[in-house]
N, C-alpha and C. Protein backbone atom coordinates (compact mmCIF):
# COMPACT_ATOMS: atom_id res chain seq x y z
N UNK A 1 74.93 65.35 28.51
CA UNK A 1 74.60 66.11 27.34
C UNK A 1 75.24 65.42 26.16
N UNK A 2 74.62 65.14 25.05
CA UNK A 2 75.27 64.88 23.69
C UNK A 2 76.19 65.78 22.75
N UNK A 3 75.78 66.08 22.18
CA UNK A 3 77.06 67.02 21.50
C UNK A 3 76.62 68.24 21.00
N UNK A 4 77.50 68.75 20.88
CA UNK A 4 77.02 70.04 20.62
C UNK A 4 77.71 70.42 19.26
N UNK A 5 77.34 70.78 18.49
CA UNK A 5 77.46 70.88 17.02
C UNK A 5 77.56 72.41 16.90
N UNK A 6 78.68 73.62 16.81
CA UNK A 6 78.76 74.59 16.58
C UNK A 6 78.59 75.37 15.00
N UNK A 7 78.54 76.45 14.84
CA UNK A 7 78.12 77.27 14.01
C UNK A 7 78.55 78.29 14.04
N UNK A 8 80.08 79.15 13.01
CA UNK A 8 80.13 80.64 13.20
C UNK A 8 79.97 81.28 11.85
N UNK A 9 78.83 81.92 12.47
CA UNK A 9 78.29 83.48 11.12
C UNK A 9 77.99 84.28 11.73
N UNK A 10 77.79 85.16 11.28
CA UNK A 10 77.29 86.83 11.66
C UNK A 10 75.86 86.34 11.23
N UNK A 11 75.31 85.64 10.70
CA UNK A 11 73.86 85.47 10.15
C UNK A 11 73.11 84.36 11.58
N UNK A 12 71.64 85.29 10.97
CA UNK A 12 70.87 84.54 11.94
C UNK A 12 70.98 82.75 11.69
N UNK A 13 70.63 81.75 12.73
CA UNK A 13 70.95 80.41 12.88
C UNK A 13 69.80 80.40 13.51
N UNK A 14 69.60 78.79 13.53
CA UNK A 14 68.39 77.87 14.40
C UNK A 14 69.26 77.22 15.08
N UNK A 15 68.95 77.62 16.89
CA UNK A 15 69.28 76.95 17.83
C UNK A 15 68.20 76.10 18.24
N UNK A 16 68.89 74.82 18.03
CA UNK A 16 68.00 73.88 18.48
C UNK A 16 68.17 72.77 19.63
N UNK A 17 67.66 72.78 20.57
CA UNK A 17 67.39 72.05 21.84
C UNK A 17 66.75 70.95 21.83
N UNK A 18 67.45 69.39 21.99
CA UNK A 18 66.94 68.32 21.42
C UNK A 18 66.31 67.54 22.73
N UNK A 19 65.67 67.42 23.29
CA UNK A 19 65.03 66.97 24.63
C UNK A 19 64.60 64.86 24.49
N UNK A 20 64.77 64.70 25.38
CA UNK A 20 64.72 63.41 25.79
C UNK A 20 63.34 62.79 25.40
N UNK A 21 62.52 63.71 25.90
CA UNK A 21 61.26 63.45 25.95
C UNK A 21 60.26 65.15 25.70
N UNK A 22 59.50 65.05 25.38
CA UNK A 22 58.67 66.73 25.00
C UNK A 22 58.66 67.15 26.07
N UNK A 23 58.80 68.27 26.60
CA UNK A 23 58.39 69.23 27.70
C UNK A 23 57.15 69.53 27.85
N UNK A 24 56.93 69.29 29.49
CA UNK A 24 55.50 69.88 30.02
C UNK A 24 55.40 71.48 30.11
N UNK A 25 54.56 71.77 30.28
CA UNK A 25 54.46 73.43 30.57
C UNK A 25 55.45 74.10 31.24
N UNK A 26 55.17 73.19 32.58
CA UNK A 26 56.28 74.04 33.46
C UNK A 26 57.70 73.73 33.22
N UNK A 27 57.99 72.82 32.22
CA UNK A 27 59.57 72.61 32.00
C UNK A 27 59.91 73.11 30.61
N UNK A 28 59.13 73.82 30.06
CA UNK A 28 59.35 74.56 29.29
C UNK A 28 59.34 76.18 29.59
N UNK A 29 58.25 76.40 30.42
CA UNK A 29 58.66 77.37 31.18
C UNK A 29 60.40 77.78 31.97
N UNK A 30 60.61 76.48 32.45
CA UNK A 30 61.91 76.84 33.10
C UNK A 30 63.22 77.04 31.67
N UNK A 31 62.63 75.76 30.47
CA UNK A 31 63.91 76.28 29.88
C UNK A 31 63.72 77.43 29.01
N UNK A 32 62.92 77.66 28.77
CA UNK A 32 62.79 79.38 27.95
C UNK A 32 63.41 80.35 28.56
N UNK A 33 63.54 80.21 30.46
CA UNK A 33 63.87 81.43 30.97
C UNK A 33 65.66 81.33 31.51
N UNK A 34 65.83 79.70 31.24
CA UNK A 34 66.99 79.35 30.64
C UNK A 34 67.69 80.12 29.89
N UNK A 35 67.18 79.78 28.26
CA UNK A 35 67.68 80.16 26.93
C UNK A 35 67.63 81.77 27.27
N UNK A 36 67.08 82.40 28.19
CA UNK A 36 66.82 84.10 27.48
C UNK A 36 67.87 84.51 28.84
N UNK A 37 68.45 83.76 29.82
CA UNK A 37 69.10 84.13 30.45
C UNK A 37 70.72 83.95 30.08
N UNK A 38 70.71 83.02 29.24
CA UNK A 38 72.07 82.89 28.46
C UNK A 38 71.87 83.98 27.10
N UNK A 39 71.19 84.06 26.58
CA UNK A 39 71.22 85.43 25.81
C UNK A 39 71.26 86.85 26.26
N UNK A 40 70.69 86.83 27.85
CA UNK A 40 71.01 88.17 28.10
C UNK A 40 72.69 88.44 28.37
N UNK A 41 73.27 86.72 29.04
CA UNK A 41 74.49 86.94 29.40
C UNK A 41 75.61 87.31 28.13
N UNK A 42 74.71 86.81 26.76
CA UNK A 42 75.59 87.15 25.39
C UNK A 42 75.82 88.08 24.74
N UNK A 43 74.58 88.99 25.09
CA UNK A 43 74.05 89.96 24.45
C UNK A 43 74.87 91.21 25.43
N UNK A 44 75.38 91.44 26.84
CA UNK A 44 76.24 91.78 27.43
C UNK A 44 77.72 91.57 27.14
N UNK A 45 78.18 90.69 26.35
CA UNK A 45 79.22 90.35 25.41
C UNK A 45 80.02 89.65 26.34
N UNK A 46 79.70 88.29 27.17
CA UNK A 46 80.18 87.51 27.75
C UNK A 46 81.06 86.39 26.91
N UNK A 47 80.36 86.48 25.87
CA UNK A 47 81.23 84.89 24.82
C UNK A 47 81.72 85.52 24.25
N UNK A 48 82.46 86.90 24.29
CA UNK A 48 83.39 87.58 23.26
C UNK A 48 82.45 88.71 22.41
N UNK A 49 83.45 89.13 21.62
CA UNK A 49 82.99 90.10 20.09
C UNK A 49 82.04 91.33 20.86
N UNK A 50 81.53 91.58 19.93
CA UNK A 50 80.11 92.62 20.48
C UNK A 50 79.13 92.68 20.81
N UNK A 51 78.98 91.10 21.68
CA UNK A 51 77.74 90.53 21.57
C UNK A 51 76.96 89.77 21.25
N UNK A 52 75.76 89.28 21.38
CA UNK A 52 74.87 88.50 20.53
C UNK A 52 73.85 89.59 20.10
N UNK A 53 72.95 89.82 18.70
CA UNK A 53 72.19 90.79 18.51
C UNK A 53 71.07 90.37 18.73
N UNK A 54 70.66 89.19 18.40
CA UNK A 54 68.99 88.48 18.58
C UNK A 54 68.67 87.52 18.99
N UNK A 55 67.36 87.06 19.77
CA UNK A 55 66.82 86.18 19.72
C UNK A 55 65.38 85.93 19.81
N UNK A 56 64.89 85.18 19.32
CA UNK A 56 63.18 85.20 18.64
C UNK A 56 63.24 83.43 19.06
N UNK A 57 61.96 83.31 19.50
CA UNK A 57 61.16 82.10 19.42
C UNK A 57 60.77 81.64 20.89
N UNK A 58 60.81 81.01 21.65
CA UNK A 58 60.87 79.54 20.67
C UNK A 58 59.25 78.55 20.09
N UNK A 59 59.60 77.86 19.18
CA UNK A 59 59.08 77.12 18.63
C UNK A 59 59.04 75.67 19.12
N UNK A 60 58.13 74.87 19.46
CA UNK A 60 58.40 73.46 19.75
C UNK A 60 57.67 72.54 18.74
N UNK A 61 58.79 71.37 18.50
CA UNK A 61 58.46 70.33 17.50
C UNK A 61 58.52 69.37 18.06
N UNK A 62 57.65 68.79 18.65
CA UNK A 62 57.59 67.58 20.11
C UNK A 62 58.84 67.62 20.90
N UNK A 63 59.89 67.17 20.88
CA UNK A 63 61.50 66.98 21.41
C UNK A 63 62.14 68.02 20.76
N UNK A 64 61.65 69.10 19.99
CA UNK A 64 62.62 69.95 19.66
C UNK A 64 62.39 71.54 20.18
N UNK A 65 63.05 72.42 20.84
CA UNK A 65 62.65 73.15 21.04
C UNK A 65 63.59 74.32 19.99
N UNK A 66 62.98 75.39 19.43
CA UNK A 66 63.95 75.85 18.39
C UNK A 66 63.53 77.61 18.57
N UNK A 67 64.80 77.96 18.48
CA UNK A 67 64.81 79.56 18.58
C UNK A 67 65.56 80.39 17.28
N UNK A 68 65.42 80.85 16.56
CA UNK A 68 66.50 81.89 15.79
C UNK A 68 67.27 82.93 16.47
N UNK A 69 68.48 82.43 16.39
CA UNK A 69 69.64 83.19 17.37
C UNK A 69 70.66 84.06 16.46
N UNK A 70 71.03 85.06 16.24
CA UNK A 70 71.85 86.11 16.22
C UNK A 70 72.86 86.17 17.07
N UNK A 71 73.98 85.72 16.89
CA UNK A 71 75.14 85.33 17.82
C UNK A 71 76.28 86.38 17.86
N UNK A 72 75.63 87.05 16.62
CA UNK A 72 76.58 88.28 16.03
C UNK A 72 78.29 88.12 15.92
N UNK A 73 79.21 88.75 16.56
CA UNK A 73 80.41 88.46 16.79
C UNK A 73 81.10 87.70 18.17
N UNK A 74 80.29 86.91 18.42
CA UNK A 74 80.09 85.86 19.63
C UNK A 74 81.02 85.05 19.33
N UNK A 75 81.88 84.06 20.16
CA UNK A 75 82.51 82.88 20.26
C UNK A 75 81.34 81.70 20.20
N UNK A 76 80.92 81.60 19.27
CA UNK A 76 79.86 80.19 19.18
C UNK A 76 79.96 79.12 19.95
N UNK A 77 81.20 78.54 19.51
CA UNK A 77 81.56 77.64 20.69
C UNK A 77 81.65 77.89 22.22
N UNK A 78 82.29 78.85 22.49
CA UNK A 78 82.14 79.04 23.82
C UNK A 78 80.74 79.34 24.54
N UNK A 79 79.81 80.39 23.25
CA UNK A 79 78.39 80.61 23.72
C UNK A 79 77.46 79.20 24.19
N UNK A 80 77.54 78.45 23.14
CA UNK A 80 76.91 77.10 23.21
C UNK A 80 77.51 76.17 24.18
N UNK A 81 78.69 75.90 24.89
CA UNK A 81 79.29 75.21 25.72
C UNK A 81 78.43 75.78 27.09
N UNK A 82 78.59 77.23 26.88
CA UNK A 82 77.87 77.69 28.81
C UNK A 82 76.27 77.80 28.48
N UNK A 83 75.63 77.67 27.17
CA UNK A 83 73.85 77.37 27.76
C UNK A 83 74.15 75.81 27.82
N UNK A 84 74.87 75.08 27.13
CA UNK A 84 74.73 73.41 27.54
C UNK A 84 74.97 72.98 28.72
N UNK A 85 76.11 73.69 29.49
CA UNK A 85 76.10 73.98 31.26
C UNK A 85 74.93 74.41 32.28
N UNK A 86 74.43 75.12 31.24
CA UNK A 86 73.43 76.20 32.16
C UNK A 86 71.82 75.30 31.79
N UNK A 87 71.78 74.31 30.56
CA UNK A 87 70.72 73.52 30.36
C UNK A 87 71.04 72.22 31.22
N UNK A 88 72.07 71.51 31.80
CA UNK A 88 72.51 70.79 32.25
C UNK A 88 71.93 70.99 33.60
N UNK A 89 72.19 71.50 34.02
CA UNK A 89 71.42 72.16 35.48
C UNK A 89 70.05 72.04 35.80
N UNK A 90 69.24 72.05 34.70
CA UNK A 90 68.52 71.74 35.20
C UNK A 90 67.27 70.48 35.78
N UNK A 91 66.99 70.49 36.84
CA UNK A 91 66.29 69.09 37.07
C UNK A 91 66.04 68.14 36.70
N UNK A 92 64.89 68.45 35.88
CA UNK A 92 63.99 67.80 35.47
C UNK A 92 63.58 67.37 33.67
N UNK A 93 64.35 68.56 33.00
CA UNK A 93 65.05 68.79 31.85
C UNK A 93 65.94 67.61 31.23
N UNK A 94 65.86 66.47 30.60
CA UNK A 94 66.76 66.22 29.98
C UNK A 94 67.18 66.40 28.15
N UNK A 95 68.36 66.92 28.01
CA UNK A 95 68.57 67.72 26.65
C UNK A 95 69.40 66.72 26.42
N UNK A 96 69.51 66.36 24.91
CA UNK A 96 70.21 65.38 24.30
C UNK A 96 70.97 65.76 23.33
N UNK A 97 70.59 66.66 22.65
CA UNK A 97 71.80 67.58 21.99
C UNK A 97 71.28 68.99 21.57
N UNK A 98 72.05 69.44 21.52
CA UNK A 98 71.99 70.76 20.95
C UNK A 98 73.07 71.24 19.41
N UNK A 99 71.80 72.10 18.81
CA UNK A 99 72.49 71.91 17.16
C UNK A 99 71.88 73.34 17.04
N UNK A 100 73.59 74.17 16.53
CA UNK A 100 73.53 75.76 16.18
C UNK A 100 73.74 75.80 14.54
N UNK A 101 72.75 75.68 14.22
CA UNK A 101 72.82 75.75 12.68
C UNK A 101 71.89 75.97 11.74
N UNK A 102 71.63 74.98 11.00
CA UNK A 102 70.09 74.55 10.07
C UNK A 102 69.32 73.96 11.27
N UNK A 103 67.91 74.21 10.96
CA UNK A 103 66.81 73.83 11.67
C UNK A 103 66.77 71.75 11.67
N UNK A 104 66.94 71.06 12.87
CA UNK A 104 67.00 69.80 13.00
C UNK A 104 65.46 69.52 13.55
N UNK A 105 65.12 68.42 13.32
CA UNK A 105 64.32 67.89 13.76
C UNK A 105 64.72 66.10 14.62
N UNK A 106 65.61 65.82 13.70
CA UNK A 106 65.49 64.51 14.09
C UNK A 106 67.14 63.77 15.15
C-alpha cells in the first residue's frame, strides 16, 4: 500500500481509493462491500468518538474510486489505517494510495 494521507474534521471529506489499474465489475463489487464494511465497523464507534455519521458513493474516475465520508468524531488515522488493512486483503485489488481529504484524481 502507498500512503495514506489523513484528514481530521467533523465535516464531510472525499475518500479516495487510488487503484493500480481500473476495476472490473466484480472487483469493484468486492471493494464497495469492502468500504461499507469498514464503515459499518466505524459507524459502531470502533475508531473512537461517536462514530462515523456517513457514507455516500462511490463514484469511479478510471483508477479512482471516491466516496464522501463523514468520519464524525472518529480517529481518522486509525479509521484509514484498518480499511488500508482491510483493502490490502484483498486478492485481486491492487490500491496504491488512499487520500482522506479533497477529491484526488491523479
Amino acid at each position: 500500500m502507498g500512503s495514506a494521507r489523513c484528514w481530521t474534521s467533523k465535516s464531510i471529506a472525499a475518500l479516495n481509493v487510488h487503484l493500480e489499474q481500473p476495476p472490473t465489475r466484480p472487483q469493484l463489487v468486492r471493494l464497495v462491500a469492502t468500504v461499507q464494511a469498514w464503515y459499518e465497523e466505524g459507524f459502531s464507534g470502533a475508531f473512537g468518538g461517536s462514530g462515523f455519521h456517513s457514507l455516500s458513493g462511490p463514484t469511479t474516475d478510471a483508477r479512482v474510486i471516491r466516496w464522501d465520508a463523514d468520519l464524525g468524531s472518529a480517529d481518522a488515522e486509525l479509521a484509514v489505517r484498518a480499511l488500508a488493512l482491510r483493502l490490502a486483503s484483498l486478492p485481486d485489488v491492487k490500491v496504491t494510495r488512499i487520500v482522506l481529504g479533497a477529491q484526488s484524481t491523479g
